[in-house]
N, C-alpha and C. Protein backbone atom coordinates (compact mmCIF):
# COMPACT_ATOMS: atom_id res chain seq x y z
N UNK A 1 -3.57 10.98 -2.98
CA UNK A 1 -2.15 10.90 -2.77
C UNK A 1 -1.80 9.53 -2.22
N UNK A 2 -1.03 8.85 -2.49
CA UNK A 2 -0.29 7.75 -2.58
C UNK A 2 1.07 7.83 -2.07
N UNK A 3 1.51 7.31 -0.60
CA UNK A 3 2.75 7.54 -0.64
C UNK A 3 3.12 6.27 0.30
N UNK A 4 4.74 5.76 0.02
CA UNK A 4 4.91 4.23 0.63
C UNK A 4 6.46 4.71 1.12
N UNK A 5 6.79 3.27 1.81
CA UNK A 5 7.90 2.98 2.72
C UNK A 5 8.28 1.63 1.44
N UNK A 6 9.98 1.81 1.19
CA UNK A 6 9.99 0.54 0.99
C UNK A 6 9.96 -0.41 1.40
N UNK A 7 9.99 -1.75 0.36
CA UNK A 7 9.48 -3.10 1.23
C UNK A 7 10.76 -3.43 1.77
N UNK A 8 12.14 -3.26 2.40
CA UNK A 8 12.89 -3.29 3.20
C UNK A 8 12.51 -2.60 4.39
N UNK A 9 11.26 -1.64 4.42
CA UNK A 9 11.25 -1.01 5.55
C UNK A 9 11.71 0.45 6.07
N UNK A 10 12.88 0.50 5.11
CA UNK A 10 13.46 2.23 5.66
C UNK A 10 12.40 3.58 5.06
N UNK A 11 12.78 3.86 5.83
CA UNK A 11 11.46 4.85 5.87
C UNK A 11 12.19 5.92 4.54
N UNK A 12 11.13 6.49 4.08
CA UNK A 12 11.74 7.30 2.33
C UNK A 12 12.03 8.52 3.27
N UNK A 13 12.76 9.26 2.56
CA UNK A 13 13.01 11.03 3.00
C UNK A 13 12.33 11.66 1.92
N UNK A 14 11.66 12.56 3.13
CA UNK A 14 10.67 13.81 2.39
C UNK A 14 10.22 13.56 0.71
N UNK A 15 11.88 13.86 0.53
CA UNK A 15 11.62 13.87 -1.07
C UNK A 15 11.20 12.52 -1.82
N UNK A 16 11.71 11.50 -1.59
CA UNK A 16 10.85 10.04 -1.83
C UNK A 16 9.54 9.96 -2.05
N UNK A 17 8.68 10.60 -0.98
CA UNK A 17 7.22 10.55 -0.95
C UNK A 17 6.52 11.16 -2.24
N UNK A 18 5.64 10.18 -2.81
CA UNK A 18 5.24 10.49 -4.06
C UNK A 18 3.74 10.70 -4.64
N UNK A 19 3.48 11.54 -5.31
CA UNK A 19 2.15 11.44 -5.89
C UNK A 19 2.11 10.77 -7.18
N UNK A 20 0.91 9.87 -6.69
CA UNK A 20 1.11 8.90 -8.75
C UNK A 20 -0.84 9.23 -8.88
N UNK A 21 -0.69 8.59 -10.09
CA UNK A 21 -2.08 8.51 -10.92
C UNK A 21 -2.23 6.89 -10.66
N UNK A 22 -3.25 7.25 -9.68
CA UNK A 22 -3.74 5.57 -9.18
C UNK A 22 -4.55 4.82 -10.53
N UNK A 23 -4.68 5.32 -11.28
CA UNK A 23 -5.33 4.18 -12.62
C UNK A 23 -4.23 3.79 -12.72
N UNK A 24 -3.24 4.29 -13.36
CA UNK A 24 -2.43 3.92 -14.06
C UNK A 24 -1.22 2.97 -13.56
N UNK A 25 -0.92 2.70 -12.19
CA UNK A 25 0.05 2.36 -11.77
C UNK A 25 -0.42 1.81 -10.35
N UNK A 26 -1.37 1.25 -9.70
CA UNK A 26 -1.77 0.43 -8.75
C UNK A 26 -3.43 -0.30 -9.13
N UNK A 27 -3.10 -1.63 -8.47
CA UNK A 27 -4.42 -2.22 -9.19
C UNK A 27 -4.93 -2.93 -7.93
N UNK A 28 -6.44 -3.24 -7.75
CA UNK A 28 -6.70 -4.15 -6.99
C UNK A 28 -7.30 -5.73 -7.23
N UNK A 29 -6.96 -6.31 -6.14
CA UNK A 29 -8.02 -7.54 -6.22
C UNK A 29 -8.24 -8.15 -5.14
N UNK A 30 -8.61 -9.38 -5.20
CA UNK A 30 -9.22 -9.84 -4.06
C UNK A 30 -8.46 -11.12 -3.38
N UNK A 31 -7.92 -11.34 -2.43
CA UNK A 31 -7.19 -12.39 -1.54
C UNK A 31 -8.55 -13.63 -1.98
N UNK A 32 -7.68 -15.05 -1.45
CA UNK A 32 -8.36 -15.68 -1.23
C UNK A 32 -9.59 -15.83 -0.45
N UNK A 33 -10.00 -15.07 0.71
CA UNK A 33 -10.85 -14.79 1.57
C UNK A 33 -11.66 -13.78 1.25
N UNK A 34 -11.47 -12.88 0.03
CA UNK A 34 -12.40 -11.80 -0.23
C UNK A 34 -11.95 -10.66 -0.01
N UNK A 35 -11.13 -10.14 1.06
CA UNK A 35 -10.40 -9.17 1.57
C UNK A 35 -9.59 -8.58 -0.07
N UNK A 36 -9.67 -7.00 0.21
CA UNK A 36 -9.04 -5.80 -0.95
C UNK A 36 -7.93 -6.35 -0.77
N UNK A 37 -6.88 -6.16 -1.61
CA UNK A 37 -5.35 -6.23 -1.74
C UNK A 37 -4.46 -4.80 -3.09
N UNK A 38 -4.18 -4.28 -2.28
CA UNK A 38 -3.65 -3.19 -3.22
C UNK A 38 -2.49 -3.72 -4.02
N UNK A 39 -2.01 -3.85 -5.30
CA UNK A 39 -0.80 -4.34 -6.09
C UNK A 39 -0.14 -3.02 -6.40
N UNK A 40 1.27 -3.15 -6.02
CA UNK A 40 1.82 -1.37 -6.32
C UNK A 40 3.19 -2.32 -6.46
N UNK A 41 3.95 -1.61 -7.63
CA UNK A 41 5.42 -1.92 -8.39
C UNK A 41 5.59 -3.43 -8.14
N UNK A 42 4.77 -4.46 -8.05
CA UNK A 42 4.96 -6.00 -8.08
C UNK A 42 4.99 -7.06 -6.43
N UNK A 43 4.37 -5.87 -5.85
CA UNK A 43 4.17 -6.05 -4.19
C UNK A 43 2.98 -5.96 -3.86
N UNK A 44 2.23 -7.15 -2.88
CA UNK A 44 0.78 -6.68 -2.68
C UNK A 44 0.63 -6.22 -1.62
N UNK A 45 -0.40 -5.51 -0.97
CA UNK A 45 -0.82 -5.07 0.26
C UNK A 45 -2.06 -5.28 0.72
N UNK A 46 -2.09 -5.52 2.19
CA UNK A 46 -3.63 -5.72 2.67
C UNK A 46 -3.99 -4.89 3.38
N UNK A 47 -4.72 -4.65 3.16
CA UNK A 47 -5.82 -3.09 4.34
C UNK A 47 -5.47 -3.83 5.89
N UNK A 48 -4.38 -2.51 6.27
CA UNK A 48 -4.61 -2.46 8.05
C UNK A 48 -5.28 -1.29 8.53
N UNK A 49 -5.30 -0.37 8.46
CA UNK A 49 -6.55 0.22 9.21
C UNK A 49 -6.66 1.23 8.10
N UNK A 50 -8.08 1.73 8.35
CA UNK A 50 -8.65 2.88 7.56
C UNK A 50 -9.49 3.84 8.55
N UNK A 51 -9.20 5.17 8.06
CA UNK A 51 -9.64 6.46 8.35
C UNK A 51 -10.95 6.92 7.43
N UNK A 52 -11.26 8.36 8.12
CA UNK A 52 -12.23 9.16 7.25
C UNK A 52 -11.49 9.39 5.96
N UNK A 53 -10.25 9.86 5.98
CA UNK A 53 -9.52 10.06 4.87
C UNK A 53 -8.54 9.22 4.59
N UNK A 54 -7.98 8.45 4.97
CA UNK A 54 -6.76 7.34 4.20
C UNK A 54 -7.21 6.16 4.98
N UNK A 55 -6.15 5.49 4.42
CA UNK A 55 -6.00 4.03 4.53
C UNK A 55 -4.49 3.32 4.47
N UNK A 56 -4.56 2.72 5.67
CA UNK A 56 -3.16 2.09 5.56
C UNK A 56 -2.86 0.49 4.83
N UNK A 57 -1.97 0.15 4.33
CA UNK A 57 -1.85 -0.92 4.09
C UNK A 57 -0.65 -1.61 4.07
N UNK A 58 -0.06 -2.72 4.64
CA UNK A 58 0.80 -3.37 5.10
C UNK A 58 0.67 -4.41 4.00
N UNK A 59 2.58 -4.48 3.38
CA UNK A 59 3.02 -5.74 2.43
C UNK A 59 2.47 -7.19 3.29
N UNK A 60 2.15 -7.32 1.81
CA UNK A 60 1.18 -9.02 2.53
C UNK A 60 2.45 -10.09 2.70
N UNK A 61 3.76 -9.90 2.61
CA UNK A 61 4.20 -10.93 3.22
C UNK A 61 5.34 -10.62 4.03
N UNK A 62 4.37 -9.48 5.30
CA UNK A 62 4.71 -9.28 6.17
C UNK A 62 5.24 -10.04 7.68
N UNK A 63 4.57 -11.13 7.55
CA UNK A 63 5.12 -12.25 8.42
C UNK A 63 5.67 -13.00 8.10
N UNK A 64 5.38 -13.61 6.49
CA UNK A 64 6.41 -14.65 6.08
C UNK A 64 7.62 -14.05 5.65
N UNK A 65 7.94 -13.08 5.10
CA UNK A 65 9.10 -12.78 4.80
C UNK A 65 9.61 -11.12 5.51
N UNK A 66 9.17 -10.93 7.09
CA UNK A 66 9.54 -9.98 7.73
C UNK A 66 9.58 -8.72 6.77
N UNK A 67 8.38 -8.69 5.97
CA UNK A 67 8.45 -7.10 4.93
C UNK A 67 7.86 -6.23 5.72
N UNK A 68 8.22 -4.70 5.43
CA UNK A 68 7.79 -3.85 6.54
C UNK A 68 7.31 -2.74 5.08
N UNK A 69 7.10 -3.07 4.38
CA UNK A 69 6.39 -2.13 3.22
C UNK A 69 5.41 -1.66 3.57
N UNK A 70 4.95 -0.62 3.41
CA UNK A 70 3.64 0.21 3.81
C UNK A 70 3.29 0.77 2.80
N UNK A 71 1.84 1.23 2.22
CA UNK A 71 1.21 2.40 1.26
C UNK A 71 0.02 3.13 2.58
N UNK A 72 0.27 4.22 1.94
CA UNK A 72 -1.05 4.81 2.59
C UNK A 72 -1.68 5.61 1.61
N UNK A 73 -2.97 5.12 1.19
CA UNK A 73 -3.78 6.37 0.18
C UNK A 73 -5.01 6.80 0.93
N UNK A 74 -5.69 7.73 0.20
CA UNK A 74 -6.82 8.36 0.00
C UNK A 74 -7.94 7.39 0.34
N UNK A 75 -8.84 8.03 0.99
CA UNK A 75 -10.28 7.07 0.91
C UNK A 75 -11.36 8.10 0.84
N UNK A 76 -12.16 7.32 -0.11
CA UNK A 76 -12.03 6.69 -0.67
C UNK A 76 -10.93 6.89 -1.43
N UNK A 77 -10.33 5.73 -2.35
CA UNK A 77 -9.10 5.70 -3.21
C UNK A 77 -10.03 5.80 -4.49
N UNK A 78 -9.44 7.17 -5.14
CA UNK A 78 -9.99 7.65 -6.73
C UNK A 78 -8.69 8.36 -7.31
C-alpha cells in the first residue's frame, strides 16, 4: 500500500488515500550519492525513516522549495 500527502503539504482526507500497483506507476533510482529515490506522478522522494513494515519518504525538494510531500509504502516495497 502506497499512500501520500500532496506536495503542497495538506494532508488528503480518508478518501484521498490510495492503493496503486507499484510497477506500474512509481519508479526508482539513484541520487547522486547512491541513496534510493522514489519517483511518483513527476516528484521525487528520499527515504526518511524506515520500519519493519513501511517506509517514509519526504519530496526531495523539501528545503529548496519548502515541499512537504510525503509517500509512505510497504517494506519491503513489492
Amino acid at each position: 500500500m502506497v499512500s501520500n500527502r500532496s506536495p503542497e503539504g495538506k494532508q488528503p482526507h480518508y478518501d484521498d488515500q490510495i492503493t496503486i500497483t507499484i510497477s506500474s506507476i512509481i519508479g526508482f533510482i539513484r541520487s547522486q550519492r547512491g541513496a534510493a529515490k522514489l519517483c511518483y506522478e513527476g516528484f521525487s522522494y528520499t527515504k526518511k525513516k524506515e520500519t519493519k513494515s513501511t517506509i517514509r519518504w519526504e519530496c526531495s525538494q523539501r528545503r529548496s522549495d519548502n515541499c512537504k510531500g510525503t509517500v509512505t509504502s510497504d517494506n519491503p516495497v513489492s
